[in-house]
N, C-alpha and C. Protein backbone atom coordinates (compact mmCIF):
# COMPACT_ATOMS: atom_id res chain seq x y z
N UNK A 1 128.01 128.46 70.40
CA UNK A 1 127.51 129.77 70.75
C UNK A 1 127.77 130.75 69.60
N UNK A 2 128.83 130.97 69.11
CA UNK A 2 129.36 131.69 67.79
C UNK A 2 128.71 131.66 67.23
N UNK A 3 127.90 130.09 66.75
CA UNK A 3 127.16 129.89 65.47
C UNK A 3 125.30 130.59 65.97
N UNK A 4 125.29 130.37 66.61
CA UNK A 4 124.22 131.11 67.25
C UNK A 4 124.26 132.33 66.97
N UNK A 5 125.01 133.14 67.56
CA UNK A 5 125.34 134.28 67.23
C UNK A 5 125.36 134.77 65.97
N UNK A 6 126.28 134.42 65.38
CA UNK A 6 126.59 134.96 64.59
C UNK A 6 125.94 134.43 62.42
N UNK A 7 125.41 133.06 62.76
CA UNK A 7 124.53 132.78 61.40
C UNK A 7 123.64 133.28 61.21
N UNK A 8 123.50 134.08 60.62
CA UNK A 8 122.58 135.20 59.84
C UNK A 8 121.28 134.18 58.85
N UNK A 9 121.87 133.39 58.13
CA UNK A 9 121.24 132.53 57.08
C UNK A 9 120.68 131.07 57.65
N UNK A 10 120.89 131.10 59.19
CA UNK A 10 120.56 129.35 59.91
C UNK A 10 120.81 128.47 58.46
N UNK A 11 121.90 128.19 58.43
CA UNK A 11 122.61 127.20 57.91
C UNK A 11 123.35 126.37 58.49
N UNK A 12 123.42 126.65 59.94
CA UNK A 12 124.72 125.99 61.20
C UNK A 12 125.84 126.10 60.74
N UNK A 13 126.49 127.08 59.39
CA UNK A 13 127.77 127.61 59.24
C UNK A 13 128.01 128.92 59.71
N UNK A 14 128.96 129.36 59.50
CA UNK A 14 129.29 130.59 59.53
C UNK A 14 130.35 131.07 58.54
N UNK A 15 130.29 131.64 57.87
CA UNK A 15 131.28 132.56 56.66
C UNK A 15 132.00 133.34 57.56
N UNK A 16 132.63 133.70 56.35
CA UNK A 16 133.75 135.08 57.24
C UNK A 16 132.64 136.44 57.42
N UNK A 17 131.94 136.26 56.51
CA UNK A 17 131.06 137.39 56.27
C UNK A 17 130.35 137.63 57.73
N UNK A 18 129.79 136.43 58.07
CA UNK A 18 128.85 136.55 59.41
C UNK A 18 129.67 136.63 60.62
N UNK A 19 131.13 136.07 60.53
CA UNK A 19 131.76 135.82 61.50
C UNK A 19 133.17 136.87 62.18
N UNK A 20 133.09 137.58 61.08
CA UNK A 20 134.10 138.95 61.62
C UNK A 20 133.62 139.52 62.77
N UNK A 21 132.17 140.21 62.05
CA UNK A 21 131.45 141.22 63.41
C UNK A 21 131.20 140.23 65.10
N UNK A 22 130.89 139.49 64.59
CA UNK A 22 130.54 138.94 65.91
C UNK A 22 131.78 137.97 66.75
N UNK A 23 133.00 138.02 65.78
CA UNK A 23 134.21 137.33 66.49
C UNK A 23 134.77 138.36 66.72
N UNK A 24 134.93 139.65 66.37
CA UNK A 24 135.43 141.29 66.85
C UNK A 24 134.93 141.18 68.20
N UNK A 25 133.70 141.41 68.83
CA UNK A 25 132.77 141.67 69.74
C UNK A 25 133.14 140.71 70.45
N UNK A 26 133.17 139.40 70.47
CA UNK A 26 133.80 138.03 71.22
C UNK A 26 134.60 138.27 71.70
N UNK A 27 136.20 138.98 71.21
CA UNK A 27 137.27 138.49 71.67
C UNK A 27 137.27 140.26 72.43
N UNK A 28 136.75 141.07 72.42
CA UNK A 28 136.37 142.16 72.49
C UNK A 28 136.19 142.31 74.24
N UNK A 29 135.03 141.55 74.19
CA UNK A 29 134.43 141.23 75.26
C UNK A 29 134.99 140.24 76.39
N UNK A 30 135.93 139.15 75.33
CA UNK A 30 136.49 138.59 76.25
C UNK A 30 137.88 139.31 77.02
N UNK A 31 138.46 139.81 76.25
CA UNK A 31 139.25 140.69 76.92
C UNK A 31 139.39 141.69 78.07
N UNK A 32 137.47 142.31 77.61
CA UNK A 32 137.61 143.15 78.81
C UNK A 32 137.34 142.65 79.89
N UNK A 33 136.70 141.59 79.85
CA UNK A 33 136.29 140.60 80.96
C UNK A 33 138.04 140.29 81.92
N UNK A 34 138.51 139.95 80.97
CA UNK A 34 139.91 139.19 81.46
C UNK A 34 140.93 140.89 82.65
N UNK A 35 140.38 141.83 81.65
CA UNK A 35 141.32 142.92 82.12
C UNK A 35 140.91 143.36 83.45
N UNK A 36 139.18 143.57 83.52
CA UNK A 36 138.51 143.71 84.65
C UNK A 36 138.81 142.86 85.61
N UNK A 37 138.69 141.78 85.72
CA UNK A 37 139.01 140.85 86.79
C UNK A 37 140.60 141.03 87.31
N UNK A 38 141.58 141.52 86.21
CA UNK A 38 142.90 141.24 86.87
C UNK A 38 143.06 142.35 87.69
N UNK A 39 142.32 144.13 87.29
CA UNK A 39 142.11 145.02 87.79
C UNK A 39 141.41 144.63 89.27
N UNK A 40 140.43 143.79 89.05
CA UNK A 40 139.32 143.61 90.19
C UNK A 40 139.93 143.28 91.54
N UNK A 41 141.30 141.90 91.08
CA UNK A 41 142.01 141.28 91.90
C UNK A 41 143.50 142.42 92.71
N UNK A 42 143.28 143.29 91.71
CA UNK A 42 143.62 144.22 92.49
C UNK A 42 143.56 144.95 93.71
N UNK A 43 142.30 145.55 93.23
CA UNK A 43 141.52 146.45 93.74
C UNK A 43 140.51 146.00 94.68
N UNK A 44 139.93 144.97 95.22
CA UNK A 44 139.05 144.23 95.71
C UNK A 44 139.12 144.99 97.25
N UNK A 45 137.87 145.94 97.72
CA UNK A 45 138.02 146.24 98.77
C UNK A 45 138.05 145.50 100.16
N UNK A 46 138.41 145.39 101.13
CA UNK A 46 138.83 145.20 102.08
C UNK A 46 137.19 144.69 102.93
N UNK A 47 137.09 143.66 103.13
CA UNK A 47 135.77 143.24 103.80
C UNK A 47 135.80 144.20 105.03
N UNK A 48 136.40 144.02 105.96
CA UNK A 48 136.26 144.86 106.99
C UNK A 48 135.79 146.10 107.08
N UNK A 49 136.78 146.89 105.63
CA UNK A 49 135.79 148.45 105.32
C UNK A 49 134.30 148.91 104.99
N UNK A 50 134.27 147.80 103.80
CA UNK A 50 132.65 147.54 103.86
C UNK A 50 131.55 146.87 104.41
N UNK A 51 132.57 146.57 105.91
CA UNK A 51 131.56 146.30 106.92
C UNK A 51 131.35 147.32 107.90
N UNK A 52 132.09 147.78 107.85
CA UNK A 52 132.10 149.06 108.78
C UNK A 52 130.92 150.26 108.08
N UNK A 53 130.80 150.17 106.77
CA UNK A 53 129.97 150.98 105.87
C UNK A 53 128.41 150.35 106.46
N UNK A 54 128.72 149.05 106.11
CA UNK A 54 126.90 147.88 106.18
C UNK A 54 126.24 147.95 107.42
N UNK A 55 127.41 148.17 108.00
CA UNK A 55 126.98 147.06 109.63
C UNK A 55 126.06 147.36 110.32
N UNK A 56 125.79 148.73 110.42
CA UNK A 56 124.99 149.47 110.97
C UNK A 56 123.16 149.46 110.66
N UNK A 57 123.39 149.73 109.46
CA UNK A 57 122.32 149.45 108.24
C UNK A 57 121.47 148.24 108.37
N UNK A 58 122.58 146.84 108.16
CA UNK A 58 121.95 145.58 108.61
C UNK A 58 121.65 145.41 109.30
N UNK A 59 122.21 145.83 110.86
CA UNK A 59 121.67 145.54 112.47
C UNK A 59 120.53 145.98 112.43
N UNK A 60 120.17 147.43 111.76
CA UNK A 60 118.76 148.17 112.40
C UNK A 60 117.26 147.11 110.77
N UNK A 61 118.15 146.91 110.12
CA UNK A 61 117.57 145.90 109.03
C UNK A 61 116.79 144.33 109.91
N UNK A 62 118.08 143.88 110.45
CA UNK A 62 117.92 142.67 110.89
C UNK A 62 116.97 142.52 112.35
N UNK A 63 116.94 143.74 112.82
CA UNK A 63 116.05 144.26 113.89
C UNK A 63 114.54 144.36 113.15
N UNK A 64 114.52 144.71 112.34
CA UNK A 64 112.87 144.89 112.17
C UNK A 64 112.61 143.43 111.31
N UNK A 65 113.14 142.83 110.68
CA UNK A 65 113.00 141.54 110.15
C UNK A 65 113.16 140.40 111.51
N UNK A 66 113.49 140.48 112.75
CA UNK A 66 113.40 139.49 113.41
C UNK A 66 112.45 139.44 114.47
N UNK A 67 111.74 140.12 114.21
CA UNK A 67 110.30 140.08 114.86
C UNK A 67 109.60 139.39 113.97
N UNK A 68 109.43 139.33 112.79
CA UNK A 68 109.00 138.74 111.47
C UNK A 68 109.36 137.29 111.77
N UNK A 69 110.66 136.44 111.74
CA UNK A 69 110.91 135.66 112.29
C UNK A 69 110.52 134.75 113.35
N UNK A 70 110.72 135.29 114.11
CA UNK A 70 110.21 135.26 116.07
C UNK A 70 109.17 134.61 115.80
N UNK A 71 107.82 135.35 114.91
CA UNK A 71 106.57 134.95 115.10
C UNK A 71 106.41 133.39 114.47
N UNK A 72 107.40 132.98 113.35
CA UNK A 72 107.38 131.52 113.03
C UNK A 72 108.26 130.88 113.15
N UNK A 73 109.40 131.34 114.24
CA UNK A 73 109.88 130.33 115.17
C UNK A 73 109.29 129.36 116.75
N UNK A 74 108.12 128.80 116.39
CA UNK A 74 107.36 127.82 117.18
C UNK A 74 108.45 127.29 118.36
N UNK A 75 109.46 126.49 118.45
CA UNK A 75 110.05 126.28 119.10
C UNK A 75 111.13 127.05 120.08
N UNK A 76 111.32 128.50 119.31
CA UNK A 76 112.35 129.81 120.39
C UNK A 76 113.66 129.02 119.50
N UNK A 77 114.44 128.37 118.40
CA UNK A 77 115.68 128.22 118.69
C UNK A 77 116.48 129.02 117.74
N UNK A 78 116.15 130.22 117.21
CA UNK A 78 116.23 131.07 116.25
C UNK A 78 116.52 130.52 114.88
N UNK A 79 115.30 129.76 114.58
CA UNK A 79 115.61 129.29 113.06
C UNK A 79 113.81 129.38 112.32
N UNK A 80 113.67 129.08 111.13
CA UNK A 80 112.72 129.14 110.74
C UNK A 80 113.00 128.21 109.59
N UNK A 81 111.62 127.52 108.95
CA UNK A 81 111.84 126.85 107.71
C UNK A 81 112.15 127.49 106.53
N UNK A 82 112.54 127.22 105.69
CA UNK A 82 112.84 128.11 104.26
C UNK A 82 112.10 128.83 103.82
N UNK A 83 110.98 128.10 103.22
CA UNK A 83 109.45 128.62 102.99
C UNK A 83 109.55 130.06 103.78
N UNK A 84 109.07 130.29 104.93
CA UNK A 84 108.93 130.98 106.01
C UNK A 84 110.14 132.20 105.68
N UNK A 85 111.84 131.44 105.87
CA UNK A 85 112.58 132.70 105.53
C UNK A 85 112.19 133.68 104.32
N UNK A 86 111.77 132.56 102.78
CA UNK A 86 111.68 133.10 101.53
C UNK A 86 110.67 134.41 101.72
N UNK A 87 109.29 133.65 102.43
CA UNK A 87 107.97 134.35 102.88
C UNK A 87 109.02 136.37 103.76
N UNK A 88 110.01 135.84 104.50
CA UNK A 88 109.50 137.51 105.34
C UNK A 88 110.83 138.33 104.38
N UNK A 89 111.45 137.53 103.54
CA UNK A 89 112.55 138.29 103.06
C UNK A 89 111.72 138.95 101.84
N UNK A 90 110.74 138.06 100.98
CA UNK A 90 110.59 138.52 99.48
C UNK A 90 109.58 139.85 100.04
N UNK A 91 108.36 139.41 101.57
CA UNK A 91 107.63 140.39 102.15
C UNK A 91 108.27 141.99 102.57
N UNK A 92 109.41 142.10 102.60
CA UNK A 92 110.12 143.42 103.32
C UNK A 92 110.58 144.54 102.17
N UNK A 93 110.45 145.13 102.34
CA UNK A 93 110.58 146.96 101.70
C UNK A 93 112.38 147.34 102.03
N UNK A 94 113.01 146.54 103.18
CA UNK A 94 113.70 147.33 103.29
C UNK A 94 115.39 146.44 102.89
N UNK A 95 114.64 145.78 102.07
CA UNK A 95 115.87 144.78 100.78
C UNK A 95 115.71 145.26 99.34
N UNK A 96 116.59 145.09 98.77
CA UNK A 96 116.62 145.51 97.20
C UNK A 96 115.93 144.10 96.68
N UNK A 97 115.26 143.74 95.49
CA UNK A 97 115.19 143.03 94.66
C UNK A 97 116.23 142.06 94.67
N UNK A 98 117.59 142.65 94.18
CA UNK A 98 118.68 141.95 93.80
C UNK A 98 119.10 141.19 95.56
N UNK A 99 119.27 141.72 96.91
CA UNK A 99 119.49 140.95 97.19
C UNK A 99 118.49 139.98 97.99
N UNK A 100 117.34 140.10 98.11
CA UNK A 100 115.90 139.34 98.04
C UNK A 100 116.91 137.79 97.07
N UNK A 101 117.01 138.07 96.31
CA UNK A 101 117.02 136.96 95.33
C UNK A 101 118.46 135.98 95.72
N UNK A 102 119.39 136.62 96.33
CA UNK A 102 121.01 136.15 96.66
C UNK A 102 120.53 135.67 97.62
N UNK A 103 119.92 136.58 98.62
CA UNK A 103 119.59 135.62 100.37
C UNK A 103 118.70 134.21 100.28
N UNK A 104 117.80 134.21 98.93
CA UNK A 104 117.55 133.09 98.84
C UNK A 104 117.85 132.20 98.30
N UNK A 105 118.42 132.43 97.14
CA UNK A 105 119.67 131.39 96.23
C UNK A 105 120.69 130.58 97.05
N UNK A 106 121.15 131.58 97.96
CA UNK A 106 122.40 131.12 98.65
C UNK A 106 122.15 130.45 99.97
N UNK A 107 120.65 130.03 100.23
CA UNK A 107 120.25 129.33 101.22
C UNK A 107 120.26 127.74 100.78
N UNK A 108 121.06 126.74 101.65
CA UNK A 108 120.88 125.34 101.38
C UNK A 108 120.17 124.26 101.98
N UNK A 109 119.85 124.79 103.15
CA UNK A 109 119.09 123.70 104.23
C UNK A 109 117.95 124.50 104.12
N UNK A 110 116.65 123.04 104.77
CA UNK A 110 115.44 123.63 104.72
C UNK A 110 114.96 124.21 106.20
N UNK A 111 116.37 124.08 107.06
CA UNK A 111 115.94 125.01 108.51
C UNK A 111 116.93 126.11 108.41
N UNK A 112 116.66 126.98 108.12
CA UNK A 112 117.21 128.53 108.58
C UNK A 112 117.83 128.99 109.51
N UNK A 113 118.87 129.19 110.20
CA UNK A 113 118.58 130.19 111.42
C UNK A 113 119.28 131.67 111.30
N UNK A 114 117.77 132.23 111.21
CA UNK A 114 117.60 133.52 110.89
C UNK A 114 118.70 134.38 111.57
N UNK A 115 118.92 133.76 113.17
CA UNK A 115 120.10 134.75 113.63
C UNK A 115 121.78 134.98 113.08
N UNK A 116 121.57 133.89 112.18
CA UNK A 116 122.75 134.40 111.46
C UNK A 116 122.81 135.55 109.88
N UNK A 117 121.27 136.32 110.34
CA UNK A 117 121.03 137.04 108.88
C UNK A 117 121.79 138.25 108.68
N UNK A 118 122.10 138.76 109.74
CA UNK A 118 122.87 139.74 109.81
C UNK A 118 124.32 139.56 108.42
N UNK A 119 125.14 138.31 108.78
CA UNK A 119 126.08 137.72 108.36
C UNK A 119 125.52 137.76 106.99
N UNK A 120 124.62 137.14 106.71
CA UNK A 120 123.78 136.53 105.80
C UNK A 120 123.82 137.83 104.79
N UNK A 121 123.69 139.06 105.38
CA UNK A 121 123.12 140.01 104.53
C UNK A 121 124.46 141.26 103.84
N UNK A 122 125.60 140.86 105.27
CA UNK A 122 126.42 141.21 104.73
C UNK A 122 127.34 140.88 103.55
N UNK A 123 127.38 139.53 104.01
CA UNK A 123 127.57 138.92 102.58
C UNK A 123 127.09 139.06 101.24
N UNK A 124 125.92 138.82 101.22
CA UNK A 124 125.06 139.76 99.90
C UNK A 124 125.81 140.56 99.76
N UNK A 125 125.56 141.72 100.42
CA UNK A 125 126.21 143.24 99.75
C UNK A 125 127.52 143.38 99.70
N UNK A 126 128.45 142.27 100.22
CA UNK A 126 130.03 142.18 99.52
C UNK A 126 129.60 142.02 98.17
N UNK A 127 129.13 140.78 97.95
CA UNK A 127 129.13 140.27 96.82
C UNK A 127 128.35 141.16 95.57
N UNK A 128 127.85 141.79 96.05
CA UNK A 128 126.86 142.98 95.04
C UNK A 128 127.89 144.13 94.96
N UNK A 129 129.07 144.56 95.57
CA UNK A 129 129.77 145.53 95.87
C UNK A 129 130.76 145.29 95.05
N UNK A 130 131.10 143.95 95.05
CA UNK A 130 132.43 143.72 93.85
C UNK A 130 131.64 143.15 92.80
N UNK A 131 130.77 143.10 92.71
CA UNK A 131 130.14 142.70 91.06
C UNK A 131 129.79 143.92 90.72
N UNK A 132 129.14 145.07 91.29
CA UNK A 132 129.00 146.31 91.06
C UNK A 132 130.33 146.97 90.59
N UNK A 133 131.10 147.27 91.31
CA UNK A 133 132.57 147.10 91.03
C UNK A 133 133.59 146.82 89.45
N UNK A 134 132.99 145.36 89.47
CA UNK A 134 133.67 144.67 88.39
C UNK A 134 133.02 145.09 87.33
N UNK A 135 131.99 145.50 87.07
CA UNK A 135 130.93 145.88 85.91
C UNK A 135 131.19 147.38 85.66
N UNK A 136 131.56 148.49 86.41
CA UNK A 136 132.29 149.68 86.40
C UNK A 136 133.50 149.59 85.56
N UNK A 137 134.14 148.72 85.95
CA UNK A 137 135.66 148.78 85.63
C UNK A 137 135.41 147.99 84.33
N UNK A 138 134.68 147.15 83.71
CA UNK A 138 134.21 146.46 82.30
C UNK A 138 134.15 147.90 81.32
N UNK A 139 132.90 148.58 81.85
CA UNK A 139 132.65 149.78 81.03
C UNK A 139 133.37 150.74 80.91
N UNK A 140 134.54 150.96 81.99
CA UNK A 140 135.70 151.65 81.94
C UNK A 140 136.49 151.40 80.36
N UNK A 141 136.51 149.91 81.29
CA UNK A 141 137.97 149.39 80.01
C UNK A 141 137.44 149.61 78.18
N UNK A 142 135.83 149.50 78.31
CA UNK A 142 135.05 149.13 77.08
C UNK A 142 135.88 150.01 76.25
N UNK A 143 135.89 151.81 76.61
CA UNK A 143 135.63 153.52 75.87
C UNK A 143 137.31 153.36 75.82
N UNK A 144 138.08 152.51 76.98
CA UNK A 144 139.48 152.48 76.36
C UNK A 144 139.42 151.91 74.94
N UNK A 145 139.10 150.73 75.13
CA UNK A 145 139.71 149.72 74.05
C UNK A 145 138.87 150.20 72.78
N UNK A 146 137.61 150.97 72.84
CA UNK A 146 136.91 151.71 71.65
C UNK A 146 138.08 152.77 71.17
């Protein structure tokens, strides 16, 4: 990766010349990475609080998305095929992009059941909450260590 980075001349070496700036920035970066996370493991809010923030949000969320559902659950047992979940999640206005893309990444079977989306969605937005989070506290540490 270094050499990627940092060979100026594609020679697959690297000099000191090419390799200061971009081993500064490396260990730079790796650091703040390392500092953020130990901060993160700190600081990591409390699931319960930021469910108490979501919960509300998702229920009246998961209410208008399970009529969406309903209609291609053929059998009543609150599940749907993947396809179908991908179809009413990527279809809805009232998801971000970012977690459109987690609710479907983080799906493993090809039967769904949608009634656990609620769960489904809170999770997302933990996980967007401390990566949001952790990326704050990166750019924090950056203007220190500058």
């Amino acid at each position: 990766m270094m050499i990627a980075l940092a060979d100026e001349n594609n020679d697959e070496k690297i000099d000191w010349r090419e390799f200061i700036p971009i081993g500064i920035d490396a260990v730079k970066t790796i650091y703040v990475r390392n500092m953020s996370k130990r901060e993160m493991d700190m600081k990591q809010p409390e699931p319960e609080a930021l469910k108490f923030i979501f919960w509300d949000e998702i229920m009246k969320t998961y209410k208008l998305l399970e009529k969406r559902f309903q209609k291609l659950d053929n059998v009543k047992e609150g599940a749907c095929y993947l396809q179908h979940f991908k179809d009413v999640v990527r279809g809805t206005k009232f998801l971000t992009p970012k977690e459109k893309n987690l609710l479907i990444r983080l799906q493993q079977q090809e039967l769904i059941h949608y009634t656990e989306f609620p769960s489904m969605l809170y999770h997302v937005r933990y996980e967007i909450a401390i990566s949001e989070m952790m990326e704050n506290n990166m750019h924090s540490l950056e203007f220190q260590i500058l």
